[in-house]
N, C-alpha and C. Protein backbone atom coordinates (compact mmCIF):
# COMPACT_ATOMS: atom_id res chain seq x y z
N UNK A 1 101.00 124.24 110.27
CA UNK A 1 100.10 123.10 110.07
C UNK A 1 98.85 123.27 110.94
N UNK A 2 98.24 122.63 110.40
CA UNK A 2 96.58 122.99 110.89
C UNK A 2 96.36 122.12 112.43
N UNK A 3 95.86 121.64 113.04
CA UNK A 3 95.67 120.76 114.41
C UNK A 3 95.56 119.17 113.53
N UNK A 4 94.05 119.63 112.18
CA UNK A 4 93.59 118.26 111.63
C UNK A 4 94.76 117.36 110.66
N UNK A 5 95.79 118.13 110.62
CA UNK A 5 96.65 117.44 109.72
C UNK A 5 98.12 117.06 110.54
N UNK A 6 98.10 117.64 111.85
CA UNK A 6 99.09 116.66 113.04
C UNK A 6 98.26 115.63 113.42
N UNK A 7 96.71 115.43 113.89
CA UNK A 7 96.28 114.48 113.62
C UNK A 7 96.20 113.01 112.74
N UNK A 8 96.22 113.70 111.77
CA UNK A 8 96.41 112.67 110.44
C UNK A 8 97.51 112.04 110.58
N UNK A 9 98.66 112.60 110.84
CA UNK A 9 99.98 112.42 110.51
C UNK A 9 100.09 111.24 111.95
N UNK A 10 100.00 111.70 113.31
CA UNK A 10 99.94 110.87 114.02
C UNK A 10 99.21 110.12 113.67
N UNK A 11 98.33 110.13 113.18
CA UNK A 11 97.27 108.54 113.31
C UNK A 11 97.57 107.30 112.11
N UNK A 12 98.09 108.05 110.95
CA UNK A 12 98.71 107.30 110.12
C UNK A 12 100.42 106.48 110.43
N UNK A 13 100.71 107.41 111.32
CA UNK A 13 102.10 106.79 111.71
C UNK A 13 101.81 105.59 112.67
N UNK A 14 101.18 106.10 113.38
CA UNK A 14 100.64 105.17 114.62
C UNK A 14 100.55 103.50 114.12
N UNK A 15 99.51 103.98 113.30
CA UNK A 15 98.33 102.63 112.30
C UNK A 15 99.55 101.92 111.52
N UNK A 16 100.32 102.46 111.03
CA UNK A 16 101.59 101.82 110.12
C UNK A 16 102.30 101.03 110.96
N UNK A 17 102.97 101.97 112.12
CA UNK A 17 104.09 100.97 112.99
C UNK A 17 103.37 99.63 114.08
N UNK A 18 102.10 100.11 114.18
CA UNK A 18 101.31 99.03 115.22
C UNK A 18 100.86 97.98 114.14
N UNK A 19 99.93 98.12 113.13
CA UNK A 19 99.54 97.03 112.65
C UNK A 19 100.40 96.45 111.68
N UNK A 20 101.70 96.83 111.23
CA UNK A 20 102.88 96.11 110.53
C UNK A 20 103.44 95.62 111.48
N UNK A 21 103.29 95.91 112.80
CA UNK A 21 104.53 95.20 113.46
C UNK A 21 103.45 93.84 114.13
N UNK A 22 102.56 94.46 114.73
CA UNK A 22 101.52 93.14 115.56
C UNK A 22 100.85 91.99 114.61
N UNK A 23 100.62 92.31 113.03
CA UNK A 23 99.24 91.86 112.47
C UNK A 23 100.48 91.26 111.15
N UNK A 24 100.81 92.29 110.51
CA UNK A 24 101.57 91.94 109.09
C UNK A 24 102.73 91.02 109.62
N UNK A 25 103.79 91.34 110.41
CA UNK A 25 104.50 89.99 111.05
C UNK A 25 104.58 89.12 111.23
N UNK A 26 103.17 88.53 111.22
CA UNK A 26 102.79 87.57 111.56
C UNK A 26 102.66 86.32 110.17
N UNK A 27 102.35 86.93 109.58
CA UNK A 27 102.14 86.24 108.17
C UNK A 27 104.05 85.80 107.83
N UNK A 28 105.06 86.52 108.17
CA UNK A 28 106.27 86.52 108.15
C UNK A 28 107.07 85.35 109.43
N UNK A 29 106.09 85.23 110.34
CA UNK A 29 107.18 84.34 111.22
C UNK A 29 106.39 83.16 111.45
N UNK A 30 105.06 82.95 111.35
CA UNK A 30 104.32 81.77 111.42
C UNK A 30 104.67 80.98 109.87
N UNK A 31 105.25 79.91 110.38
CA UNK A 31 105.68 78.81 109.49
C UNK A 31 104.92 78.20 108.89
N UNK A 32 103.65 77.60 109.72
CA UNK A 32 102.92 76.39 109.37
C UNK A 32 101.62 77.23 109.43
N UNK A 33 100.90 77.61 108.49
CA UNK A 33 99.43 78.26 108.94
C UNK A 33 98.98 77.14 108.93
N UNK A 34 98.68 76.01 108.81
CA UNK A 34 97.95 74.79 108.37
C UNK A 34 97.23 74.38 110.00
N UNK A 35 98.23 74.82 110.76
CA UNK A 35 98.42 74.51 112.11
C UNK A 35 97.02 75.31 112.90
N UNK A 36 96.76 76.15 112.48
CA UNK A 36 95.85 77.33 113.31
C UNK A 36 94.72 76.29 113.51
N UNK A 37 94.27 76.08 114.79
CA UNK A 37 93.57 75.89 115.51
C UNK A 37 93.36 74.50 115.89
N UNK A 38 94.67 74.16 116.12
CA UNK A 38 95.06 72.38 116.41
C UNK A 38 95.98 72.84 117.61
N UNK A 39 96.47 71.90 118.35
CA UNK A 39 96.98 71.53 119.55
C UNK A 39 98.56 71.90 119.09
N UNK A 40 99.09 71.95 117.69
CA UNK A 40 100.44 72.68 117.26
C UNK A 40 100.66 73.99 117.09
N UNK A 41 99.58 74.39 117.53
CA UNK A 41 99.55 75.86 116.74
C UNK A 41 99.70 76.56 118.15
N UNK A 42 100.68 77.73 118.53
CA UNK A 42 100.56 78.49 119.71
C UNK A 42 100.87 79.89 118.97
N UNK A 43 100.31 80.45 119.80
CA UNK A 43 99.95 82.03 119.40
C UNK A 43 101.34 82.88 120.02
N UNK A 44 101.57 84.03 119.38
CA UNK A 44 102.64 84.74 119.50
C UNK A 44 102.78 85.17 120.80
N UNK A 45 104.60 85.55 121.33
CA UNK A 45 104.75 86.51 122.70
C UNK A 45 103.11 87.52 123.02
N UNK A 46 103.07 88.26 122.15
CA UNK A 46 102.62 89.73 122.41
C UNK A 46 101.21 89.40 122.22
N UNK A 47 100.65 88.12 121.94
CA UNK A 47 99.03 87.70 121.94
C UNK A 47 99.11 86.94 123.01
N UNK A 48 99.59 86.14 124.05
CA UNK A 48 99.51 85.50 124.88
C UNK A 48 98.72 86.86 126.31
């Protein structure tokens, strides 16, 4: 394999497991979106 395509491979793995787990999750465990940006609404463990 070439250097530019262990690159790729890391950076696509990377981008998959970080922003499915921090960003897409979120849409999955927040109950009430209605809530975002009222005095009910608190932001996740890993955003605090």
């Amino acid at each position: 394999m070439k250097i530019i395509d262990i690159i790729l491979i890391a950076f696509f793995i990377f981008n998959f497991i970080f922003i499915c787990y921090l960003f897409d999750i979120e849409q999955i465990i927040v109950l009430d979106h209605s809530t975002y940006g009222t005095p009910a609404f608190s932001y996740s463990v890993w955003i605090k």
